[in-house]
C-alpha atoms as a PDB file:
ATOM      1  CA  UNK A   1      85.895 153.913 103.731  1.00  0.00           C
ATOM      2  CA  UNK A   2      88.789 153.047 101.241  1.00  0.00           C
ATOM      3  CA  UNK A   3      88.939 149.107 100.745  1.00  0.00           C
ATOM      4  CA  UNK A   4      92.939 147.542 102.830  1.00  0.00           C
ATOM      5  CA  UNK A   5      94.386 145.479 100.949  1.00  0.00           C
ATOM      6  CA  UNK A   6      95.453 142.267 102.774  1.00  0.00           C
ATOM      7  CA  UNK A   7      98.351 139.521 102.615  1.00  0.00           C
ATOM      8  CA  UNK A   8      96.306 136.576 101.691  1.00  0.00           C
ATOM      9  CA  UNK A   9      99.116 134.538 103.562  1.00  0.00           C
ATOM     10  CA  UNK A  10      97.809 135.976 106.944  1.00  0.00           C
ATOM     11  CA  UNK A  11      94.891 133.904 107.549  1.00  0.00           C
ATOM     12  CA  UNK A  12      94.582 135.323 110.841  1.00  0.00           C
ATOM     13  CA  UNK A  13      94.511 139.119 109.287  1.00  0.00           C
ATOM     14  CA  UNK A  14      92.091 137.894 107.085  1.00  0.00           C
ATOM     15  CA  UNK A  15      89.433 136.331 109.801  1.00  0.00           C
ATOM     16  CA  UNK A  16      89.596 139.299 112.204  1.00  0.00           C
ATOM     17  CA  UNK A  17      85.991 138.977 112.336  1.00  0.00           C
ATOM     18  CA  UNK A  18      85.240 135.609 111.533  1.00  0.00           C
ATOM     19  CA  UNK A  19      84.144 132.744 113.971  1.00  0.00           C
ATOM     20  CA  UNK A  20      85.747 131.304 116.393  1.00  0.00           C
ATOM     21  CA  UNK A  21      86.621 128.089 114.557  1.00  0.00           C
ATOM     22  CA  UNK A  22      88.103 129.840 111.518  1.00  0.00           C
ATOM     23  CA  UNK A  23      89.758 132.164 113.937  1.00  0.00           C
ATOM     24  CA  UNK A  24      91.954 129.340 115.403  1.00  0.00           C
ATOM     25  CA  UNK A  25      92.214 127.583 113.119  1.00  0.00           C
ATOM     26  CA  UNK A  26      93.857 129.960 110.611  1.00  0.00           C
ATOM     27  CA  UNK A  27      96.056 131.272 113.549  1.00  0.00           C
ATOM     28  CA  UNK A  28      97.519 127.703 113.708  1.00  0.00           C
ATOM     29  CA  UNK A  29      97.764 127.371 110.305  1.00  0.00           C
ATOM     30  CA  UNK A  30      99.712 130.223 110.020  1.00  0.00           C
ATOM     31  CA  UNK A  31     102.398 129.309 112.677  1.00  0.00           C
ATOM     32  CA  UNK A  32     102.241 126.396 110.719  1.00  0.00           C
ATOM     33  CA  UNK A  33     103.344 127.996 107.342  1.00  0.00           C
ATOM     34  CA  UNK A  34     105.680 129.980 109.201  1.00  0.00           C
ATOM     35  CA  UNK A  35     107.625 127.049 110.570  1.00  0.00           C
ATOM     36  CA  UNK A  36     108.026 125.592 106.871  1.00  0.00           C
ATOM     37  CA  UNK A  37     109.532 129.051 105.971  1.00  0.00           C
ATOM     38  CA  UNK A  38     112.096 128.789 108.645  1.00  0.00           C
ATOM     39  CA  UNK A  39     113.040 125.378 107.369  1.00  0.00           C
ATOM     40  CA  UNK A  40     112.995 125.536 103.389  1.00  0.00           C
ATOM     41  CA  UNK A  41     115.958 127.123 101.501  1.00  0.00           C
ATOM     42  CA  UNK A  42     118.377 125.802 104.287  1.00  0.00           C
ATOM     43  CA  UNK A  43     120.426 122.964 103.620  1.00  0.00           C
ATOM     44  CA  UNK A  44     120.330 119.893 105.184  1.00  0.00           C
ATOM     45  CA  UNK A  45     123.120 120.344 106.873  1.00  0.00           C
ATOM     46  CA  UNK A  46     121.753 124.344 108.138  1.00  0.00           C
ATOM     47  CA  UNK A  47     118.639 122.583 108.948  1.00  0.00           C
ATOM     48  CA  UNK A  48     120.115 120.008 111.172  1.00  0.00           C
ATOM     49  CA  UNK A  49     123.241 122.531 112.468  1.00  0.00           C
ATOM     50  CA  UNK A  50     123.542 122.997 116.358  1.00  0.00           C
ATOM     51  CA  UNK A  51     123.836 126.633 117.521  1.00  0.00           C
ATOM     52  CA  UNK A  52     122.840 126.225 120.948  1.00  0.00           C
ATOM     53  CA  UNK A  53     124.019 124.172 123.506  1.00  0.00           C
ATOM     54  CA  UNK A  54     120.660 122.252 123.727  1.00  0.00           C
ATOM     55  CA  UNK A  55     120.274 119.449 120.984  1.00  0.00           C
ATOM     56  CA  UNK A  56     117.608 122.156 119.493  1.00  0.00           C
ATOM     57  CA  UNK A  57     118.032 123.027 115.701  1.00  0.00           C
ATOM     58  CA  UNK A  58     115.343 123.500 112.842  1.00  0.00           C
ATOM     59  CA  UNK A  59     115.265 120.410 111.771  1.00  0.00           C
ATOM     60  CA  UNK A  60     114.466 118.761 114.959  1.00  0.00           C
ATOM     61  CA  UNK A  61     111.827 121.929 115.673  1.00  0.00           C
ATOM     62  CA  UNK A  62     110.378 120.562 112.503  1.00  0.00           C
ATOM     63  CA  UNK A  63     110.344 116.945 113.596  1.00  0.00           C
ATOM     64  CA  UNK A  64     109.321 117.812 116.939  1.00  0.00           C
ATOM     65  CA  UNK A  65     105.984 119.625 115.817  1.00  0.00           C
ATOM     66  CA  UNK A  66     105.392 116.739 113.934  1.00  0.00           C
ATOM     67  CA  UNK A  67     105.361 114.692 116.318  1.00  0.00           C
ATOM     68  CA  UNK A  68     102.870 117.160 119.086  1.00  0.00           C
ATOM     69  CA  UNK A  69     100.985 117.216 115.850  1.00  0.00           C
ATOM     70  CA  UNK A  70     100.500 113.300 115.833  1.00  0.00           C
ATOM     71  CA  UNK A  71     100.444 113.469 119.695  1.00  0.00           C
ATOM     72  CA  UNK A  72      97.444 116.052 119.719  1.00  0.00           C
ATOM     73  CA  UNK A  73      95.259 115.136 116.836  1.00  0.00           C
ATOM     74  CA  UNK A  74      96.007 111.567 115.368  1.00  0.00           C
ATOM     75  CA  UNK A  75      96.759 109.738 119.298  1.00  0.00           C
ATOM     76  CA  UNK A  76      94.205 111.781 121.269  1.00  0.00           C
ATOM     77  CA  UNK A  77      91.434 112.560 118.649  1.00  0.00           C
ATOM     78  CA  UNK A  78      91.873 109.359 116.203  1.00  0.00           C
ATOM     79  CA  UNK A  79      93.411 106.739 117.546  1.00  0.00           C
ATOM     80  CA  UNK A  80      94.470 103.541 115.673  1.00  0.00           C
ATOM     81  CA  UNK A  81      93.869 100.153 117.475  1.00  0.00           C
ATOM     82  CA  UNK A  82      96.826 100.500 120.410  1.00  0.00           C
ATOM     83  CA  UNK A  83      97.767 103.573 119.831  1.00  0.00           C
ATOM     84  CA  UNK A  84      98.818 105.290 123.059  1.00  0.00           C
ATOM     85  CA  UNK A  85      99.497 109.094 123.957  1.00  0.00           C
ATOM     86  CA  UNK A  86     103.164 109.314 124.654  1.00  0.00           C
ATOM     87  CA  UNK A  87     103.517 111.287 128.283  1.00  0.00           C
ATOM     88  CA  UNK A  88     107.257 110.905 129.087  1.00  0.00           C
ATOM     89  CA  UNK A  89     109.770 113.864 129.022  1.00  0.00           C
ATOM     90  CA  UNK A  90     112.323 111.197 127.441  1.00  0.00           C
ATOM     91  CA  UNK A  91     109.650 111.097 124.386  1.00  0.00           C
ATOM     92  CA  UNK A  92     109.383 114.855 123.974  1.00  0.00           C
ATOM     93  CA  UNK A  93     113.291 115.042 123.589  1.00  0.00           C
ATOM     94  CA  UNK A  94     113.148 112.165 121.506  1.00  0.00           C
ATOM     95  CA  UNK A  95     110.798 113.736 119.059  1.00  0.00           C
ATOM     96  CA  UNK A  96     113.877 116.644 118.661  1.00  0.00           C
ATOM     97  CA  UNK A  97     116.095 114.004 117.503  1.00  0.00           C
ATOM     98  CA  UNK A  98     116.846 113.475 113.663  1.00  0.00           C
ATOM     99  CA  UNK A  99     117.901 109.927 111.704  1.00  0.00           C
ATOM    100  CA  UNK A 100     120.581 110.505 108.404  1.00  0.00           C
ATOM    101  CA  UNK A 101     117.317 109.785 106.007  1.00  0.00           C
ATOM    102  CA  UNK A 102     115.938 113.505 107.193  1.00  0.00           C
ATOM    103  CA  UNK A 103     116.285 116.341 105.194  1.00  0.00           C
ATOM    104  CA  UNK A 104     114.827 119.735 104.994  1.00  0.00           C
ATOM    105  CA  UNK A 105     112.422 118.464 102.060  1.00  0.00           C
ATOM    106  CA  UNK A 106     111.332 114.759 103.494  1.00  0.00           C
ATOM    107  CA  UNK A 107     110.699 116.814 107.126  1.00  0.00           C
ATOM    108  CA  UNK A 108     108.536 119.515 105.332  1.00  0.00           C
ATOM    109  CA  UNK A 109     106.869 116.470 103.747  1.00  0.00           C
ATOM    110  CA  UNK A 110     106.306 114.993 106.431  1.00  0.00           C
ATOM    111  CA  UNK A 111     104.992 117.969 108.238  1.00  0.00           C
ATOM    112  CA  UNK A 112     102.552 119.120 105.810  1.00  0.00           C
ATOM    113  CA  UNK A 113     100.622 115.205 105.633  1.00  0.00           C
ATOM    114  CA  UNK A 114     100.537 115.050 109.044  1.00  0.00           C
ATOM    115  CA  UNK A 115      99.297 118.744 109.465  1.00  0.00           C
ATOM    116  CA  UNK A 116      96.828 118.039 106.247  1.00  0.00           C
ATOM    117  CA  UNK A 117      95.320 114.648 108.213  1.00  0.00           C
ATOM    118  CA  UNK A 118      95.313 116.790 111.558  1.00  0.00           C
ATOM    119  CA  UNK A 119      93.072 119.188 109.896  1.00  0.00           C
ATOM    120  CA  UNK A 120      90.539 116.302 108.590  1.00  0.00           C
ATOM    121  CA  UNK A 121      90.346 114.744 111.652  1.00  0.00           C
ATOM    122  CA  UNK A 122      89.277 117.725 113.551  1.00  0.00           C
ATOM    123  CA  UNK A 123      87.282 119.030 110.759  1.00  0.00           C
ATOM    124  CA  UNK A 124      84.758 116.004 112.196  1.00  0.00           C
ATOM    125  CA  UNK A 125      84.947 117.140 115.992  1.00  0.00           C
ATOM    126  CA  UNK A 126      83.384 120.561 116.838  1.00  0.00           C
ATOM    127  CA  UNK A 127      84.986 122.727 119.646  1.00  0.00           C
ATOM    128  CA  UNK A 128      83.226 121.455 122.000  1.00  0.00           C
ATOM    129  CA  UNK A 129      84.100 117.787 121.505  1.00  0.00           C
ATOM    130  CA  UNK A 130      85.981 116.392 124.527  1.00  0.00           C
ATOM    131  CA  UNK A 131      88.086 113.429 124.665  1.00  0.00           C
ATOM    132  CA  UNK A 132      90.386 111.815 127.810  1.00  0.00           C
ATOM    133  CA  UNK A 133      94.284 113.246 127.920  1.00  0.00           C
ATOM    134  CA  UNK A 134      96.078 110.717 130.104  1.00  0.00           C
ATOM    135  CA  UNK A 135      98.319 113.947 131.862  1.00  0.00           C
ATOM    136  CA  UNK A 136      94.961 116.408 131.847  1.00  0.00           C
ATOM    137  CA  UNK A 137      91.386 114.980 132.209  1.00  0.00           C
ATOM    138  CA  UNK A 138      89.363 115.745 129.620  1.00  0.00           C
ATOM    139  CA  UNK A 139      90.031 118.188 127.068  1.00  0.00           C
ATOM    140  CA  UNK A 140      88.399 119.815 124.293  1.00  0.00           C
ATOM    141  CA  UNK A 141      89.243 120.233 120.711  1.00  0.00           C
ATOM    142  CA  UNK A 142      88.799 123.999 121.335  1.00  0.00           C
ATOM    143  CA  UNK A 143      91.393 123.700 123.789  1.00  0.00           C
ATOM    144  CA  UNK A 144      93.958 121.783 121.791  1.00  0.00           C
ATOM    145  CA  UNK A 145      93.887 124.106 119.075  1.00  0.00           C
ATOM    146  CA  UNK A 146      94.615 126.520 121.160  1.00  0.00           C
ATOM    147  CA  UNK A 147      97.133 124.608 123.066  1.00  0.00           C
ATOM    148  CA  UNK A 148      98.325 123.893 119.255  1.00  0.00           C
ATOM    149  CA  UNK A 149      98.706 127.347 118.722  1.00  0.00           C
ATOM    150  CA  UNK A 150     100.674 128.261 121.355  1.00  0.00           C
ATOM    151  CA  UNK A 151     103.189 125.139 120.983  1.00  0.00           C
ATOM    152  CA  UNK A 152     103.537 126.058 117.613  1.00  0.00           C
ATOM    153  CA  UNK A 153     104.323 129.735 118.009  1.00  0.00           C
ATOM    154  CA  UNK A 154     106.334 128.870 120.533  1.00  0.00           C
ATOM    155  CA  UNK A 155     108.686 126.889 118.933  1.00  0.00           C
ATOM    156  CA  UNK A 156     108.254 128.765 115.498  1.00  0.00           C
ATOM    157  CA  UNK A 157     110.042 132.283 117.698  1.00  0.00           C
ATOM    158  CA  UNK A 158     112.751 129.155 118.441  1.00  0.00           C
ATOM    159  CA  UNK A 159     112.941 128.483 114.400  1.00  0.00           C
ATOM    160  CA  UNK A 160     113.079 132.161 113.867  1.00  0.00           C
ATOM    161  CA  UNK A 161     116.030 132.827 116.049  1.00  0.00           C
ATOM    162  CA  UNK A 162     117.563 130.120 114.735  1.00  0.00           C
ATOM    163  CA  UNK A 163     117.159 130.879 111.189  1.00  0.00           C
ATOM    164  CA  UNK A 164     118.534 134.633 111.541  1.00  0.00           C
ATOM    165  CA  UNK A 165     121.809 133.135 113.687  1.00  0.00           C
ATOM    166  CA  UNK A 166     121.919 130.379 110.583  1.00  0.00           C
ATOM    167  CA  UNK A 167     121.754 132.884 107.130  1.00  0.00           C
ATOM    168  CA  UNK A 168     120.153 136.343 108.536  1.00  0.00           C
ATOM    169  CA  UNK A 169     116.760 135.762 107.664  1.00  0.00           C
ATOM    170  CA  UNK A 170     114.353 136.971 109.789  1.00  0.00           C
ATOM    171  CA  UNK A 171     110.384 137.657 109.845  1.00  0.00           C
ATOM    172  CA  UNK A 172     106.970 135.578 109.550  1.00  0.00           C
ATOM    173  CA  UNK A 173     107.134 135.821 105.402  1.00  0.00           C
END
């Protein structure tokens, strides 16, 4: 059987038949990547332009994720002294909204360190670890990734559309 050559970039393509672990977790960090595609080579003012009526724009995609990234891993899994898991819908909006110090760069910063210390802290959990959620019970890391997954592709379609009604561009790469 002839050797297919792969995208290296589709970490899910490339652990078809991996474990589970490595199967979510490079499905998430795909979406990931994908998100940070939608976002750099727009201007700030692209990134941050409103072309729906909702207050939803890349930018704020970008700033939301963040945020559900800090919610998910850093609140639930590694909590600082204090720290509380935000459960209001008046939060989620919030986390949408943008200051004048964001711009496409500082957000994709921003993104990618919280993404990077998401990873370590659930490197030290395995899937079966199971922590309180103030809205859910219990809940495993196993089911945040995938919970992480979906909230992240989710919003990453939003980025997409988005980006094609912004310059055209279109497509996970």
């Amino acid at each position: 059987m002839a050797e297919i050559a792969i995208d290296p970039t589709l970490g899910p393509v490339v652990n078809r038949v991996a474990g589970e672990r490595d199967v979510l977790e490079s499905f998430l960090d795909f979406h990931r990547a994908v998100l940070l595609r939608k976002l750099r080579g727009l201007s700030d003012p692209d990134a941050a332009r409103r072309l729906l009526p909702s207050a939803t724009t890349i930018a704020g995609l970008v700033r939301h994720l963040t945020e559900i990234e800090r919610n998910w891993f850093h609140i639930l899994l590694d909590p600082a002294p204090g720290e509380v898991f935000p459960t209001s819908e008046e939060a989620a909006l919030a986390s949408f909204t943008l200051d004048e110090r964001d711009t496409v760069e500082s957000l994709a910063a921003d993104y990618e360190r919280t993404c990077d210390r998401s990873r370590e802290i659930a490197a030290r959990f395995d899937l079966d670890h199971v922590v309180p959620q103030p809205q859910l019970g219990e809940v495993s890391l196993r089911w945040i990734l995938v919970h992480m997954i979906e909230e992240t592709a989710r919003h990453v379609g939003h980025a997409d559309i988005l980006r094609e009604l912004t310059d055209g561009t279109t497509g996970a790469l």
